[in-house]
Protein backbone atom coordinates (compact mmCIF):
# COMPACT_ATOMS: atom_id res chain seq x y z
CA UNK A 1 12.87 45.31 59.38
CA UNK A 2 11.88 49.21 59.33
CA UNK A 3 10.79 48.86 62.87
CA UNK A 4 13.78 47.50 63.89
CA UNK A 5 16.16 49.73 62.69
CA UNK A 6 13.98 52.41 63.35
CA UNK A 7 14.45 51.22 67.29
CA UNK A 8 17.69 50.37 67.03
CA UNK A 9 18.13 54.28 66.09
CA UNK A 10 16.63 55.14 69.20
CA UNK A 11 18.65 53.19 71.28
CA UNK A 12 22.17 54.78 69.44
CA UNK A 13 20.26 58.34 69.98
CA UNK A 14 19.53 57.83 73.82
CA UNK A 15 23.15 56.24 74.43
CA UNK A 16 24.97 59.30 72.79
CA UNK A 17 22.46 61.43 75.13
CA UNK A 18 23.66 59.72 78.38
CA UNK A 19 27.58 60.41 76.77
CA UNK A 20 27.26 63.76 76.28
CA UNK A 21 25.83 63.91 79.76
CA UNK A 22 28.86 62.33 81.33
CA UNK A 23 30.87 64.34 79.36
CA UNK A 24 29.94 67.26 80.50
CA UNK A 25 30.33 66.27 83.99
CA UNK A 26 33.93 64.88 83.94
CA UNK A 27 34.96 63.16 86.94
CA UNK A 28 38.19 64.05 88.88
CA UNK A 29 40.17 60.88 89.32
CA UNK A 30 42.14 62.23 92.49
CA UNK A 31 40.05 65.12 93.77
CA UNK A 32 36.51 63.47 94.72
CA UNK A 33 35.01 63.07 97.94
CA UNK A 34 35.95 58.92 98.40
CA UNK A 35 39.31 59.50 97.12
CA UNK A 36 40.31 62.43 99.81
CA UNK A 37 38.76 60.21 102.13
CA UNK A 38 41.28 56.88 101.52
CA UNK A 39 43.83 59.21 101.90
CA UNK A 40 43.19 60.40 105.09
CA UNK A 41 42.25 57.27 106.46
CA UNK A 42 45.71 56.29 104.71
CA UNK A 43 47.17 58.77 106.58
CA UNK A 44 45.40 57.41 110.07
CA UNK A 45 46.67 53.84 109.51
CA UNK A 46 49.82 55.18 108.42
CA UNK A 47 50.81 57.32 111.72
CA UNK A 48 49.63 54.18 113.80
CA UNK A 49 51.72 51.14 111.66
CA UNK A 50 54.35 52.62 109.69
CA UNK A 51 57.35 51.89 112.32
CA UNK A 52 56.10 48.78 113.47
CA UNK A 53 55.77 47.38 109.83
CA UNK A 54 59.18 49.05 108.78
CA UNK A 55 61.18 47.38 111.56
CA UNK A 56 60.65 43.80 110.69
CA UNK A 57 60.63 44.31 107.03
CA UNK A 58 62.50 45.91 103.78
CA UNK A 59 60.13 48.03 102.36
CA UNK A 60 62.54 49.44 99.43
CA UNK A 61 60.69 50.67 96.52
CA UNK A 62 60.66 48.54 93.61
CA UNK A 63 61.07 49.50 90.24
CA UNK A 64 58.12 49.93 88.11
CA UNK A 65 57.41 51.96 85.26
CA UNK A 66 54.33 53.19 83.10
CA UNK A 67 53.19 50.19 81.32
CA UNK A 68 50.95 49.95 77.93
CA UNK A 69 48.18 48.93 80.19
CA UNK A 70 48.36 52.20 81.80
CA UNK A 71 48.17 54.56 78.45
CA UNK A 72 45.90 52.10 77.17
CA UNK A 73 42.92 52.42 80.08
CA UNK A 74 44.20 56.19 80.05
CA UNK A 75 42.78 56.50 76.62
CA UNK A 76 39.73 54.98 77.30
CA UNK A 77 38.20 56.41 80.28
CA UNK A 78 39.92 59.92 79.40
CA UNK A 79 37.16 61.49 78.06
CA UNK A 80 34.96 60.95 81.24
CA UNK A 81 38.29 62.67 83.69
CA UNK A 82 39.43 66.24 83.82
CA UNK A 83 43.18 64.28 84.70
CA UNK A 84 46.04 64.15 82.28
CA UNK A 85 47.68 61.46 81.77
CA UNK A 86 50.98 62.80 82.62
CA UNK A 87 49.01 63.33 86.00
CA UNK A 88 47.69 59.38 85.97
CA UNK A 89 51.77 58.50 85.69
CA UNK A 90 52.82 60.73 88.50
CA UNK A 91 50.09 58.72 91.40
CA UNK A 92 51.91 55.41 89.82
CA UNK A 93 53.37 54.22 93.16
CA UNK A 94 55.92 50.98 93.14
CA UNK A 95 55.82 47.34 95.39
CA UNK A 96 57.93 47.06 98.21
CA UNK A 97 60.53 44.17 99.03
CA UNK A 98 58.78 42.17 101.89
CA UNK A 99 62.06 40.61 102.60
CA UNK A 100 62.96 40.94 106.25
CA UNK A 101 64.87 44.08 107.03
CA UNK A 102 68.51 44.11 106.59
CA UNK A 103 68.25 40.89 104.41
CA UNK A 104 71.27 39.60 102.29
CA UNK A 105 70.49 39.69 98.15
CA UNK A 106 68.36 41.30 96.06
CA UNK A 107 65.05 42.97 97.31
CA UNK A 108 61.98 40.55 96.32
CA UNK A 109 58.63 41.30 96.09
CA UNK A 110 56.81 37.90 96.07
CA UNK A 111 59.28 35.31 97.92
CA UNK A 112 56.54 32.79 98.78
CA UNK A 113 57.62 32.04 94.98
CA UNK A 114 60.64 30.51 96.37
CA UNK A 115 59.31 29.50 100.13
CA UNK A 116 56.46 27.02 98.99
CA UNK A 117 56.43 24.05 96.41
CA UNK A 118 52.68 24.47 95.44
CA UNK A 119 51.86 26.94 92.42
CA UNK A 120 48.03 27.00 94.23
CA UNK A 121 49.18 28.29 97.76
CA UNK A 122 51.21 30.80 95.52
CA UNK A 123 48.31 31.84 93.54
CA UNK A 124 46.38 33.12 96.94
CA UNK A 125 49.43 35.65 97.54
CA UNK A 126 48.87 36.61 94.03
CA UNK A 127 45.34 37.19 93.73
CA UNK A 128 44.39 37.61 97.15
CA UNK A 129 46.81 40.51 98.25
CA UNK A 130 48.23 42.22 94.87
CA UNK A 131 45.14 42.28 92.93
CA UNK A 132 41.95 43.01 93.14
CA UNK A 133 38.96 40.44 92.54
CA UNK A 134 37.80 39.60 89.12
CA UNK A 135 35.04 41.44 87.65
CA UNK A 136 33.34 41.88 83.73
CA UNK A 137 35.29 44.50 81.82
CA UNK A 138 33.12 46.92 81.26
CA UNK A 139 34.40 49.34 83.44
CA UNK A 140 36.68 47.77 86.12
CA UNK A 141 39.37 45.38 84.75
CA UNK A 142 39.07 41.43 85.49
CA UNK A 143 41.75 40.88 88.22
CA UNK A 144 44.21 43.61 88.06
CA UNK A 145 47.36 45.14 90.43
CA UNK A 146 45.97 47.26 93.18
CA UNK A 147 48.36 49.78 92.44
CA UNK A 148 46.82 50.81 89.56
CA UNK A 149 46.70 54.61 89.20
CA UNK A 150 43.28 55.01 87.76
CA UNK A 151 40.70 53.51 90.86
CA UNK A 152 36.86 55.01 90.83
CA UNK A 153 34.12 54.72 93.10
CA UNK A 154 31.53 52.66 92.39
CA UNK A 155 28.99 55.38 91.99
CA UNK A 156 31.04 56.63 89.09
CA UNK A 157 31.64 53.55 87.22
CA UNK A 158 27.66 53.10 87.41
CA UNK A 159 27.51 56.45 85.81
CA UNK A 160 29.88 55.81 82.79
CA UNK A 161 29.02 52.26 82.45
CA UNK A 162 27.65 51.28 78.96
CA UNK A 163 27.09 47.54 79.05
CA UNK A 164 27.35 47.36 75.49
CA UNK A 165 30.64 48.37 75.29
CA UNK A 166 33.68 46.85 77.32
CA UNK A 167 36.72 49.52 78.37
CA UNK A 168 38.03 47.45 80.87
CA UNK A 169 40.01 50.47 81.82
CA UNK A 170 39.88 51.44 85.85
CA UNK A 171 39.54 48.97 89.01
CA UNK A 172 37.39 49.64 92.08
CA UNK A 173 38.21 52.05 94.09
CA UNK A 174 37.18 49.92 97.27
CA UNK A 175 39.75 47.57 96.14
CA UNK A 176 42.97 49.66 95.73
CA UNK A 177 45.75 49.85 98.07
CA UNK A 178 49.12 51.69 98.50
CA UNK A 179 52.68 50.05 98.91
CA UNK A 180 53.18 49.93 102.35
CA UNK A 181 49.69 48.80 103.06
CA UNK A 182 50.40 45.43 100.08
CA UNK A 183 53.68 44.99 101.93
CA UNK A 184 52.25 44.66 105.34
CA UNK A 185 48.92 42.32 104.07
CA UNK A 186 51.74 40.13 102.72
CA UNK A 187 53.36 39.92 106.00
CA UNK A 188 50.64 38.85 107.55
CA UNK A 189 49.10 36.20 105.54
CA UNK A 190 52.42 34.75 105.40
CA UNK A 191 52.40 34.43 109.32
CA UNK A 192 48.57 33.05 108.39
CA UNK A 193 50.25 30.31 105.85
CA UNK A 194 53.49 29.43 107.46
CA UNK A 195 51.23 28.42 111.12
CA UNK A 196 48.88 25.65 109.00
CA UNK A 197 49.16 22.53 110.80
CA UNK A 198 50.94 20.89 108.17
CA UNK A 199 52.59 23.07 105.98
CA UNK A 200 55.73 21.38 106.28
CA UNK A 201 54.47 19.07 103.22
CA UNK A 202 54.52 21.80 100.68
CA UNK A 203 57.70 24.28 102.67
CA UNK A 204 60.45 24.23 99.64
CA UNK A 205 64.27 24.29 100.90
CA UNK A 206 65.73 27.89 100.63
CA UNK A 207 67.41 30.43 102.05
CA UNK A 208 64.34 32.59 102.87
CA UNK A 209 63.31 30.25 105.38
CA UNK A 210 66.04 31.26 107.76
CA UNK A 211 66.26 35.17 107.05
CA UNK A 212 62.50 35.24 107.65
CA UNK A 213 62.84 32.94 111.21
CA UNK A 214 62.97 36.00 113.73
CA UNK A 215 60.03 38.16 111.81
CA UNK A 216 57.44 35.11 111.42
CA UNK A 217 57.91 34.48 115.31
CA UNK A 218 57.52 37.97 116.25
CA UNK A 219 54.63 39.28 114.09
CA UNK A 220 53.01 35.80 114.94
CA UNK A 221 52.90 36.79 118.27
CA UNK A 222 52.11 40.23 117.38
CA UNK A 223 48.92 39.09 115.39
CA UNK A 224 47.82 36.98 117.81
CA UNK A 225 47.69 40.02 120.78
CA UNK A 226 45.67 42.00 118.34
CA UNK A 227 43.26 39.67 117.84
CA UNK A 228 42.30 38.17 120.83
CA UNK A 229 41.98 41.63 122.18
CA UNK A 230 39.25 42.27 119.46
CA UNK A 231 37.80 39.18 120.94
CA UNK A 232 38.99 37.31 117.73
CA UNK A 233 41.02 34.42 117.30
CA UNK A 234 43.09 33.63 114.03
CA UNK A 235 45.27 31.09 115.65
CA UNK A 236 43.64 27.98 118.19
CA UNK A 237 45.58 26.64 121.62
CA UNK A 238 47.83 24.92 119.74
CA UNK A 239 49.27 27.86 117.79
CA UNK A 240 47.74 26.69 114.30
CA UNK A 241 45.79 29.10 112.14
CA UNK A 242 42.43 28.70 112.17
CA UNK A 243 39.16 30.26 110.89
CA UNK A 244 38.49 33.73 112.55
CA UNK A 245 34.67 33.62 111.80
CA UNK A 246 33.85 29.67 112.64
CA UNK A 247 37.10 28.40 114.19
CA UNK A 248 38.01 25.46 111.67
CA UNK A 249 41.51 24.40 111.77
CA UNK A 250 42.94 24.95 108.00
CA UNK A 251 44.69 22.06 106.17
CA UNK A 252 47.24 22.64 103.47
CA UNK A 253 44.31 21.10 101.31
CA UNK A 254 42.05 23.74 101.37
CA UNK A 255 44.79 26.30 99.92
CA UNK A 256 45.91 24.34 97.30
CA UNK A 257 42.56 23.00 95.76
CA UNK A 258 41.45 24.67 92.40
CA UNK A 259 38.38 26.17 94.15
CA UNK A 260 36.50 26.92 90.82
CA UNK A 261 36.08 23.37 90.01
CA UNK A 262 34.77 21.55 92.91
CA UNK A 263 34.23 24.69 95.99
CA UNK A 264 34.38 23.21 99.30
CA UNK A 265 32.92 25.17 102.55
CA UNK A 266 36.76 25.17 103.97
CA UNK A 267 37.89 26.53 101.24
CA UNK A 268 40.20 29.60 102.66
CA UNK A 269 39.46 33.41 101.44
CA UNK A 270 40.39 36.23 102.64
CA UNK A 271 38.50 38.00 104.98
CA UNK A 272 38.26 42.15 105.58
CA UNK A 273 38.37 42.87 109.18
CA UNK A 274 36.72 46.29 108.11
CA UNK A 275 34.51 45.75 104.97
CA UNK A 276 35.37 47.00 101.82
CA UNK A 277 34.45 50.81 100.98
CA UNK A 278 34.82 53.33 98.88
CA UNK A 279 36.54 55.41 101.79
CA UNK A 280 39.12 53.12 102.53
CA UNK A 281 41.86 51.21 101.46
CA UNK A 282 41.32 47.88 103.11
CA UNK A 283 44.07 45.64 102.15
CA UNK A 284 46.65 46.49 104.80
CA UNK A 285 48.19 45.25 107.89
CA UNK A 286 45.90 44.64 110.81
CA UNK A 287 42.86 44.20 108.79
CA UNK A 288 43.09 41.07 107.24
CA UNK A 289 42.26 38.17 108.18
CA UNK A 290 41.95 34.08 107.12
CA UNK A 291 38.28 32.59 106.58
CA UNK A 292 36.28 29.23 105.17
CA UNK A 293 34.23 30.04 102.42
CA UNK A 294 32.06 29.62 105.32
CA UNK A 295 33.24 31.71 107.19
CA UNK A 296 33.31 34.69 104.70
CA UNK A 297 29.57 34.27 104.14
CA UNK A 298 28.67 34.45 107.76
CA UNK A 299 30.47 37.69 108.37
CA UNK A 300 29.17 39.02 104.95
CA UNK A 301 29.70 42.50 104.32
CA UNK A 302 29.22 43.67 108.29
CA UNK A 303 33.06 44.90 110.10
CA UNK A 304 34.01 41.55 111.42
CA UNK A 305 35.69 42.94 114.68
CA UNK A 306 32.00 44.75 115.47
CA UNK A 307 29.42 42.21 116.95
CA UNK A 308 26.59 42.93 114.45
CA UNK A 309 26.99 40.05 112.55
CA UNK A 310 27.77 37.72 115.52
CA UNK A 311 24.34 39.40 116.90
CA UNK A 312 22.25 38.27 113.87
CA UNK A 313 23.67 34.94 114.18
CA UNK A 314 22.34 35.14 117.82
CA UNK A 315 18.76 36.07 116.97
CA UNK A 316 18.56 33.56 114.00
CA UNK A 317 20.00 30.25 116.39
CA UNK A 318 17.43 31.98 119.09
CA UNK A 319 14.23 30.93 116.97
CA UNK A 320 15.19 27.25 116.36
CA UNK A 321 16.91 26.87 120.23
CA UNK A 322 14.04 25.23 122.56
């Protein structure tokens, strides 16, 4: 028993060694070199998309104020930041309506809600634009909105990570966004849901169906130029959205399927046309895309618009090809 608690004093000793070591190197939530980096390639993607995006759709802010959540995580990973919190609050940025521009009604964040009958398709707007992926607590929350003001690099949250002790109190840097990056994504994984085959089964009756008509057929076509000049394809001969990676026409099926009990191979995900880094913001227009589980894996984490991972693919089929 003395030997135990003599290590279990060691262990308390070393961990308040490593805190006092973080402490005294206090991270800057908004000033390091990852985060000026997003922003300028922000700024890049910005200057290229901006009008194009803002044409077709709403883009009104939404409101959204400070929540618990935010003075909550504030107070937990404050004493590893130089940041106030009253500084945390001011990078809190809002949604964006997604309706199409000029539309009748309130502004709406979320209308495949009303567009679709199935509470699964639904959930893949959800989780796979507006939040991030889930994760353990410790450090970066399990699921959480991209918006949130407090995002660190992974190389920080490796730093201030105790595994004994669950803050739950930042997400991933790599997986943030900004509002008019969510509001484009949206727009085009709609166009990615609404040209399945046979959607039709699960399309509920409302009014967004018509004031969305003209901007489905137009960034449709839109999407489909920008891909097959990549030498991609998201949509086959026949219009219907497809696989990028293996080509595998999607069914309504492998949307609505509760993945975590019985995963299939066609199971859809969505795939980064530039892989996820701590420089960027990746969930934005023109850099999504649709994939199989499949699909996903075979890309991995190479840029799927560069031919390195279609190259490996090569060389690995070459040794088994007589």
């Amino acid at each position: 028993m003395v030997v135990k608690l003599l290590v279990l004093k060691h262990k308390q000793n070393k961990m308040s060694d490593q805190q006092r070591e973080v402490q005294e190197e206090k991270y800057n939530l908004f000033g390091s070199d990852q985060y000026l980096l997003c922003q300028q390639d922000k700024a890049v993607w910005e200057e290229e998309h901006t009008g194009y995006y803002k044409d077709i759709i709403c883009c009104k802010p939404l409101a959204n104020k400070p929540s618990e959540t935010t003075l909550n995580a504030f107070s937990k990973i404050s004493q590893f930041c130089t940041n106030s919190y009253e500084e945390v609050v001011a990078k809190q940025e809002s949604k964006l309506c997604v309706l199409p521009k000029g539309h009748p009604g309130k502004c709406c964040k979320n209308p495949h809600m009303k567009m679709f009958t199935s509470g699964g398709l639904s959930n893949k707007f959800d989780t796979g634009i507006y939040s991030t992926p889930g994760n353990d607590g410790i450090i970066f929350k399990n699921r959480h909105d991209r918006l949130f003001p407090i995002a660190i690099p992974d190389n920080v949250e490796r730093k201030i990570r105790d595994s004994n002790t669950k803050l739950s109190c930042a997400i991933p840097l790599k997986d943030a966004s900004c509002p008019l990056m969510l509001a484009s994504a949206y727009i085009d994984y709609l166009v990615f849901v609404v040209n399945v085959r046979d959607i039709s089964t699960i399309k509920a009756e409302h009014s967004y169906w018509d004031m969305y008509a003209d901007v489905l057929k137009i960034h449709t076509e839109t999407l489909k130029k920008y891909f097959e000049e990549k030498n991609r394809r998201q949509f086959n001969d026949e219009g219907f959205t497809v696989c990028s990676a293996t080509g595998y026409e999607f069914k309504v099926t492998d949307f609505i399927r509760d993945s975590r009990v019985a995963n299939q191979e066609t199971d859809t995900q969505l795939g980064h046309c530039l892989s996820r880094k701590d420089t960027r913001y990746t969930i934005r227009g023109f850099n999504i895309s649709l994939m199989t589980r499949e699909g996903n894996r075979l890309v991995g984490d190479y840029d799927f618009f560069d031919e390195t991972w279609v190259n490996r693919l090569r060389a690995v089929v070459s040794r088994f090809v007589r």
